[in-house]
N, C-alpha and C. Protein backbone atom coordinates (compact mmCIF):
# COMPACT_ATOMS: atom_id res chain seq x y z
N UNK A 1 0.84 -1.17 0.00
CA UNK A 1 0.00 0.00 0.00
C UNK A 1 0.89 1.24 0.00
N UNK A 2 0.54 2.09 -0.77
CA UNK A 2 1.55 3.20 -1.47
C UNK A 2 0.79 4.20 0.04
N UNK A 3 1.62 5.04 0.45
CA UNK A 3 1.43 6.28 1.57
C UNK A 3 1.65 7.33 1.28
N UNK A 4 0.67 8.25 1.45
CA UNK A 4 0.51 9.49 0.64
C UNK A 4 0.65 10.85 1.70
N UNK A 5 1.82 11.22 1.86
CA UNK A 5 1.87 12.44 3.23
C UNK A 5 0.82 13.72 3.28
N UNK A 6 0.06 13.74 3.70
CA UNK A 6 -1.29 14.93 3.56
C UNK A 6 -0.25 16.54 3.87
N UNK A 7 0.00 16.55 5.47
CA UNK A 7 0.46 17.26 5.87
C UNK A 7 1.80 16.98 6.48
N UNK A 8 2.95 18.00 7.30
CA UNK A 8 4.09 17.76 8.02
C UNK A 8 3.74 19.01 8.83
N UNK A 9 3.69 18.98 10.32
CA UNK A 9 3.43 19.54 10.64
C UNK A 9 4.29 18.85 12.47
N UNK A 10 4.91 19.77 12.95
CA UNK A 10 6.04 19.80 14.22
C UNK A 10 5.11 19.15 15.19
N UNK A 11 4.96 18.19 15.76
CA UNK A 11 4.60 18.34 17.35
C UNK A 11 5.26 17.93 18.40
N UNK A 12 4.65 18.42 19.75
CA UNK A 12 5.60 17.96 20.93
C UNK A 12 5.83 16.64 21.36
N UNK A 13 7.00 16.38 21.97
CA UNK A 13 6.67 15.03 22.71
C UNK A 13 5.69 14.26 23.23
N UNK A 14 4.99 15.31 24.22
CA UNK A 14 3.49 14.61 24.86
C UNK A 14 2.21 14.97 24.24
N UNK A 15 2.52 15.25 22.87
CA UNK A 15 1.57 15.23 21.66
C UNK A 15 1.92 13.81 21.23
N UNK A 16 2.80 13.32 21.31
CA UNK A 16 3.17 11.99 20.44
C UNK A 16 2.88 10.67 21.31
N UNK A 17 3.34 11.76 22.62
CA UNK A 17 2.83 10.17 24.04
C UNK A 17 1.08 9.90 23.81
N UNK A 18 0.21 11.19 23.51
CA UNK A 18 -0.78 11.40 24.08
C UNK A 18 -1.53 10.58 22.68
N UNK A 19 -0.88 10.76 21.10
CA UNK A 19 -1.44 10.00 20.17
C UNK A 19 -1.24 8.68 20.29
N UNK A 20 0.37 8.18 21.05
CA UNK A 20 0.19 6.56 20.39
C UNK A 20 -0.83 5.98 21.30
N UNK A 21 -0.88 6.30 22.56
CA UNK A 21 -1.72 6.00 23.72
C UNK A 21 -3.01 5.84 23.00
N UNK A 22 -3.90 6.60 22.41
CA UNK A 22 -5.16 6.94 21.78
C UNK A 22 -5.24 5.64 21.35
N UNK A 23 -3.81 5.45 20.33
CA UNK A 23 -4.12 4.47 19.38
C UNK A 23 -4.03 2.94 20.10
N UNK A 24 -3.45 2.63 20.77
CA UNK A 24 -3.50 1.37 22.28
C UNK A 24 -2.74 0.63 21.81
N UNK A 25 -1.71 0.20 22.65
CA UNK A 25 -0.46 0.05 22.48
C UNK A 25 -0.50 -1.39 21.70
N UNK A 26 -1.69 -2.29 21.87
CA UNK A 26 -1.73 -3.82 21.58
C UNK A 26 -1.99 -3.53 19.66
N UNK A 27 -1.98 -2.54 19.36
CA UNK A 27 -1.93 -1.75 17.89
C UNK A 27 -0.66 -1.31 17.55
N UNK A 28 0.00 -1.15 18.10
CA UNK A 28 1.23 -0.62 17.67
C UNK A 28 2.43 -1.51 17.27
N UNK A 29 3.09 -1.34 16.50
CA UNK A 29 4.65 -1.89 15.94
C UNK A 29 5.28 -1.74 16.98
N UNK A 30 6.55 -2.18 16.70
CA UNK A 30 7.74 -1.81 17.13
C UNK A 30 8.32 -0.97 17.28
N UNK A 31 8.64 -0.30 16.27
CA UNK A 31 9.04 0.94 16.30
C UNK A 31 7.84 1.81 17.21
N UNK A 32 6.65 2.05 17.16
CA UNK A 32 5.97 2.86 17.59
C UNK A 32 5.94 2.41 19.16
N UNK A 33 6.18 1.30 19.68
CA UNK A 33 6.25 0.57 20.67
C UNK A 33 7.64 1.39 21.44
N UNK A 34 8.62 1.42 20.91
CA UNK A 34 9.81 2.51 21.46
C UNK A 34 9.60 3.87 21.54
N UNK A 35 8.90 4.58 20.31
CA UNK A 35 8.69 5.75 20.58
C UNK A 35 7.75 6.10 21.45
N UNK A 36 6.59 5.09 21.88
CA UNK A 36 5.77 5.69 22.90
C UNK A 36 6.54 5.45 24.23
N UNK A 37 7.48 4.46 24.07
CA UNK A 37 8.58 4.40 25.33
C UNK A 37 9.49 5.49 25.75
N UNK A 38 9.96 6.20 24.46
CA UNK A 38 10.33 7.44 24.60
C UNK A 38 9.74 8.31 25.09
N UNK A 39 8.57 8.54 24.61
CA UNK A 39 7.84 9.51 24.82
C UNK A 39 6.93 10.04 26.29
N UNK A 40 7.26 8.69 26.86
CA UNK A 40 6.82 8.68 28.40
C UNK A 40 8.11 9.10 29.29
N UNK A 41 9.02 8.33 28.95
CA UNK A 41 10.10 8.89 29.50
C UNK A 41 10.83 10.57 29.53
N UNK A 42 10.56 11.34 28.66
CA UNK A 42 10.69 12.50 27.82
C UNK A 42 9.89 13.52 28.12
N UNK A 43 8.85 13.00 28.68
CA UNK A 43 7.49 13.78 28.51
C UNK A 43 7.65 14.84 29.73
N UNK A 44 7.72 16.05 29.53
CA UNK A 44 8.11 16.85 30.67
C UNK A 44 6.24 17.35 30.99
N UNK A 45 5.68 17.76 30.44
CA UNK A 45 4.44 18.03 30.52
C UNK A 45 3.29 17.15 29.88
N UNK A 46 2.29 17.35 30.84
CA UNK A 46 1.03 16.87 29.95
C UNK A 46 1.05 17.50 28.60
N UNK A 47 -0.05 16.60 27.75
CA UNK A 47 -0.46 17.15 26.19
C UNK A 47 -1.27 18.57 26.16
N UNK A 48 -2.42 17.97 27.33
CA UNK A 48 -2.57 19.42 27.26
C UNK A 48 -2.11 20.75 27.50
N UNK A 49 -1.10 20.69 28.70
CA UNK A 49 -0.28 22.04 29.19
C UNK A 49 0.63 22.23 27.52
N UNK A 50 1.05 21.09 27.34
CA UNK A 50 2.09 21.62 26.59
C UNK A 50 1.20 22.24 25.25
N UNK A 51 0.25 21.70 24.62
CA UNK A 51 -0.71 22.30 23.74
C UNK A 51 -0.57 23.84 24.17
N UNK A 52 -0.69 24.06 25.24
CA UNK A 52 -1.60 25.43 25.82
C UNK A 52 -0.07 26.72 25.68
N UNK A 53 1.07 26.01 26.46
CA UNK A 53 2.33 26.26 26.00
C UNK A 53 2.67 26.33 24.68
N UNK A 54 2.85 25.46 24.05
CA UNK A 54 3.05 25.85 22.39
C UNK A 54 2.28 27.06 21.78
N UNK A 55 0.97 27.58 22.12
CA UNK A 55 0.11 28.43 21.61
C UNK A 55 0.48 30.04 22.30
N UNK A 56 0.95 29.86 23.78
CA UNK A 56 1.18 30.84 24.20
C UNK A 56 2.55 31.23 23.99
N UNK A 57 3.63 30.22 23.38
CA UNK A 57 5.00 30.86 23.22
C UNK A 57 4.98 31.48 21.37
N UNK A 58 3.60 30.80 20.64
CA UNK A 58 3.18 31.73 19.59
C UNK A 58 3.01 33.21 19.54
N UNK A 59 2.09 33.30 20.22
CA UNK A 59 1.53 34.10 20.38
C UNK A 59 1.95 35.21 21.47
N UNK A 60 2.33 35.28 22.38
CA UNK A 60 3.04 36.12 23.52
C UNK A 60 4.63 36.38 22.70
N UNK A 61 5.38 35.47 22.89
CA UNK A 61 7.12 35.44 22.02
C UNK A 61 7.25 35.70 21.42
N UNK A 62 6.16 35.00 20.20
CA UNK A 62 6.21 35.23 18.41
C UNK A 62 7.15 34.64 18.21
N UNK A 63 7.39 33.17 18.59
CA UNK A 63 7.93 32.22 18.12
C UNK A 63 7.44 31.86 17.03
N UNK A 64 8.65 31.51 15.99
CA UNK A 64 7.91 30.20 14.88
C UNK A 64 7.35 28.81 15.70
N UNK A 65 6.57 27.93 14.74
CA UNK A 65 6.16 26.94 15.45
C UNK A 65 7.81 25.62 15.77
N UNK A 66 8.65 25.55 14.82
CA UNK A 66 9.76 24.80 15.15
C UNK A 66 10.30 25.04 16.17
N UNK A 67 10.47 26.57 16.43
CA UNK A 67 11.46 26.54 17.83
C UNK A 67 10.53 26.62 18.93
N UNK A 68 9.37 26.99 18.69
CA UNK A 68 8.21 26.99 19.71
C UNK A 68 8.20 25.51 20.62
N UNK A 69 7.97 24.80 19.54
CA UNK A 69 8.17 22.87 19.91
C UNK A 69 9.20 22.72 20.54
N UNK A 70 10.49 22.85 19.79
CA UNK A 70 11.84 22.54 20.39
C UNK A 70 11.88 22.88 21.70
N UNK A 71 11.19 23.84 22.04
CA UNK A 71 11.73 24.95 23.33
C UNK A 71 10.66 23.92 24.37
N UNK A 72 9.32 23.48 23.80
CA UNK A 72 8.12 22.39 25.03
C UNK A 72 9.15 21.30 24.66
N UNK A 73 9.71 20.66 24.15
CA UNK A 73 10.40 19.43 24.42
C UNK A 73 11.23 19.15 25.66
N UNK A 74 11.90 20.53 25.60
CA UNK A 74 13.12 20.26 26.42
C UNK A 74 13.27 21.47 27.54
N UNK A 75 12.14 22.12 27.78
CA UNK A 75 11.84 22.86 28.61
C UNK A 75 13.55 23.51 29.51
N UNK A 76 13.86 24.11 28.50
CA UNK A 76 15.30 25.21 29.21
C UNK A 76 14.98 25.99 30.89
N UNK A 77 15.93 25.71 31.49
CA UNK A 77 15.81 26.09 32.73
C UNK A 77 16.30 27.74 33.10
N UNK A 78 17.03 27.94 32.45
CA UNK A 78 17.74 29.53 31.88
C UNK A 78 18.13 30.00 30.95
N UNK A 79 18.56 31.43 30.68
CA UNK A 79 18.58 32.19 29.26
C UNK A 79 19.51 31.32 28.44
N UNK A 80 20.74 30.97 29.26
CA UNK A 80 21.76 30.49 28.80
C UNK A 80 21.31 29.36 27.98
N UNK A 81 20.27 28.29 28.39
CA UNK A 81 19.97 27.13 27.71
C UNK A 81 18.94 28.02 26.53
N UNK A 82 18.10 28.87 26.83
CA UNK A 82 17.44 29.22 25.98
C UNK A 82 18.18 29.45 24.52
N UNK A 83 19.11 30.22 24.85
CA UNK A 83 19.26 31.05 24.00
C UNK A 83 20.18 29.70 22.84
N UNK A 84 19.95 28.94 23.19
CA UNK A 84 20.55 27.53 22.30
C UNK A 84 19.46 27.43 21.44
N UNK A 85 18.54 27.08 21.30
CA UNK A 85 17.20 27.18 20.70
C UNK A 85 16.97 28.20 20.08
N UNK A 86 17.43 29.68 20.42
CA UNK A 86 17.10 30.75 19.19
C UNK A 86 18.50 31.11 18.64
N UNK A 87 19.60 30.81 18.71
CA UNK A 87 20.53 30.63 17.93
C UNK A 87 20.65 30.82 16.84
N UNK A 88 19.44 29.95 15.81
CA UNK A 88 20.29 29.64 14.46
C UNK A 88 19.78 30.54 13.99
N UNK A 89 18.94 31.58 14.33
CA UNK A 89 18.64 33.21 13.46
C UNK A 89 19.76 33.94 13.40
N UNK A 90 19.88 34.94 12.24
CA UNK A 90 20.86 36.04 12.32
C UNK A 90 20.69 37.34 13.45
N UNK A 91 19.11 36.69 13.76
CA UNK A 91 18.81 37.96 14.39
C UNK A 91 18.91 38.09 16.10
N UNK A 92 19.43 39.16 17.12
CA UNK A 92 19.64 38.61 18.00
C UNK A 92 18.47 39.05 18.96
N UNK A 93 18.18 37.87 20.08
CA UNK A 93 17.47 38.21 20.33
C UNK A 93 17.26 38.95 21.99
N UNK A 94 16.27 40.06 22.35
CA UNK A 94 16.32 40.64 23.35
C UNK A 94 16.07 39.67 24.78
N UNK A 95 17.03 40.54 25.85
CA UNK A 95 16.76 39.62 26.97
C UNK A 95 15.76 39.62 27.47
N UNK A 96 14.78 41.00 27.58
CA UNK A 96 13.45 40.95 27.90
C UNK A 96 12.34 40.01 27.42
N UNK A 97 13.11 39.48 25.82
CA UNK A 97 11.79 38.43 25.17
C UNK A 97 11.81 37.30 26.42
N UNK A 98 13.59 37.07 26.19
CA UNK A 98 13.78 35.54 26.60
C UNK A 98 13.50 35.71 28.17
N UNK A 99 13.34 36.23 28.86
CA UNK A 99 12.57 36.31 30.14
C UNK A 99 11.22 35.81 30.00
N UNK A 100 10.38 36.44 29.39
CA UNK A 100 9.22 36.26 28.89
C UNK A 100 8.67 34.85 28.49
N UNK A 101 9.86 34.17 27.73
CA UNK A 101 9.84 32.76 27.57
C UNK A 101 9.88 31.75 28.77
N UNK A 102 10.79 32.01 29.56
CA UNK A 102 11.22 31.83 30.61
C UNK A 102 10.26 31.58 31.67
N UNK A 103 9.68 32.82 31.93
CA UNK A 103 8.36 33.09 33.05
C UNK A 103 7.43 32.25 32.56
N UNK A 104 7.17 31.74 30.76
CA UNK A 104 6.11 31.26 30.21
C UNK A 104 6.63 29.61 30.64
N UNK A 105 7.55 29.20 30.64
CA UNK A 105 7.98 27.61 30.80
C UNK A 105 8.07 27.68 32.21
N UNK A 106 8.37 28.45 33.08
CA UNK A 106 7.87 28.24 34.50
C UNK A 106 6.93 28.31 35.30
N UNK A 107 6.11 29.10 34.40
CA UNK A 107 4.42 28.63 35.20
C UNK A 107 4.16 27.22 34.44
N UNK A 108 3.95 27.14 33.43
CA UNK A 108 3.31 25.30 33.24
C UNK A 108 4.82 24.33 33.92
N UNK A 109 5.86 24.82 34.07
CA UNK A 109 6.75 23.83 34.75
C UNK A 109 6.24 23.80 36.35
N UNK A 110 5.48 24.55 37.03
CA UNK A 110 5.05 24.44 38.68
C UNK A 110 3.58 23.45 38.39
N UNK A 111 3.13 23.57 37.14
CA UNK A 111 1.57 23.36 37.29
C UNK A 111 1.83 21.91 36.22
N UNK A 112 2.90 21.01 36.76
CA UNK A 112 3.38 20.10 36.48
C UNK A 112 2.46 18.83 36.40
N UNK A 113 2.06 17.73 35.87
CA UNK A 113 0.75 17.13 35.97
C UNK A 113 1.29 15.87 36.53
């Protein structure tokens, strides 16, 4: 059976825990069998916080959606880690944003599930 890609579109880790789960694990391959293993292990937030996170580091930051994701994956603890994640722009970015980011990954990091 030929597979036809509709869309490509970034999501988070506990977007990926929260789909294979849906799909029940006695359904799943192998491979998908590791990645939902990953994905539990990895999973710094619920699907939904991190949903709610991804939308607010849109929208408040004006993040693209790639580094938006990157940044809920691996939830940076300070500027210093942040600023690894906005890096590969030419453009540099202000410390006041990355505060902003910051304050935004530490309220859903207290309201931890």
């Amino acid at each position: 059976m030929v597979r036809k890609v509709l869309k490509v579109q970034p999501i988070t880790v506990p977007q990926v825990k929260a789909l294979l789960k849906a799909i029940g694990e006695e359904n799943l391959d192998q491979f998908q069998r590791r990645t939902l293993d990953y994905a539990g292990k990895f999973s710094k937030l619920s699907a939904e916080s991190a949903e709610k996170l991804l939308e607010e580091l849109k929208e408040k930051a004006e993040l693209d959606e790639e580094a938006a994701v990157q940044i809920v994956n691996c939830m940076p603890g300070s500027i210093e880690e942040l600023r690894v994640f906005l890096a590969g722009g030419r453009r540099i970015v202000e410390t006041s944003k990355l505060e902003l980011i910051l304050s935004l990954l530490d309220k859903y990091r207290e309201s931890k599930d």
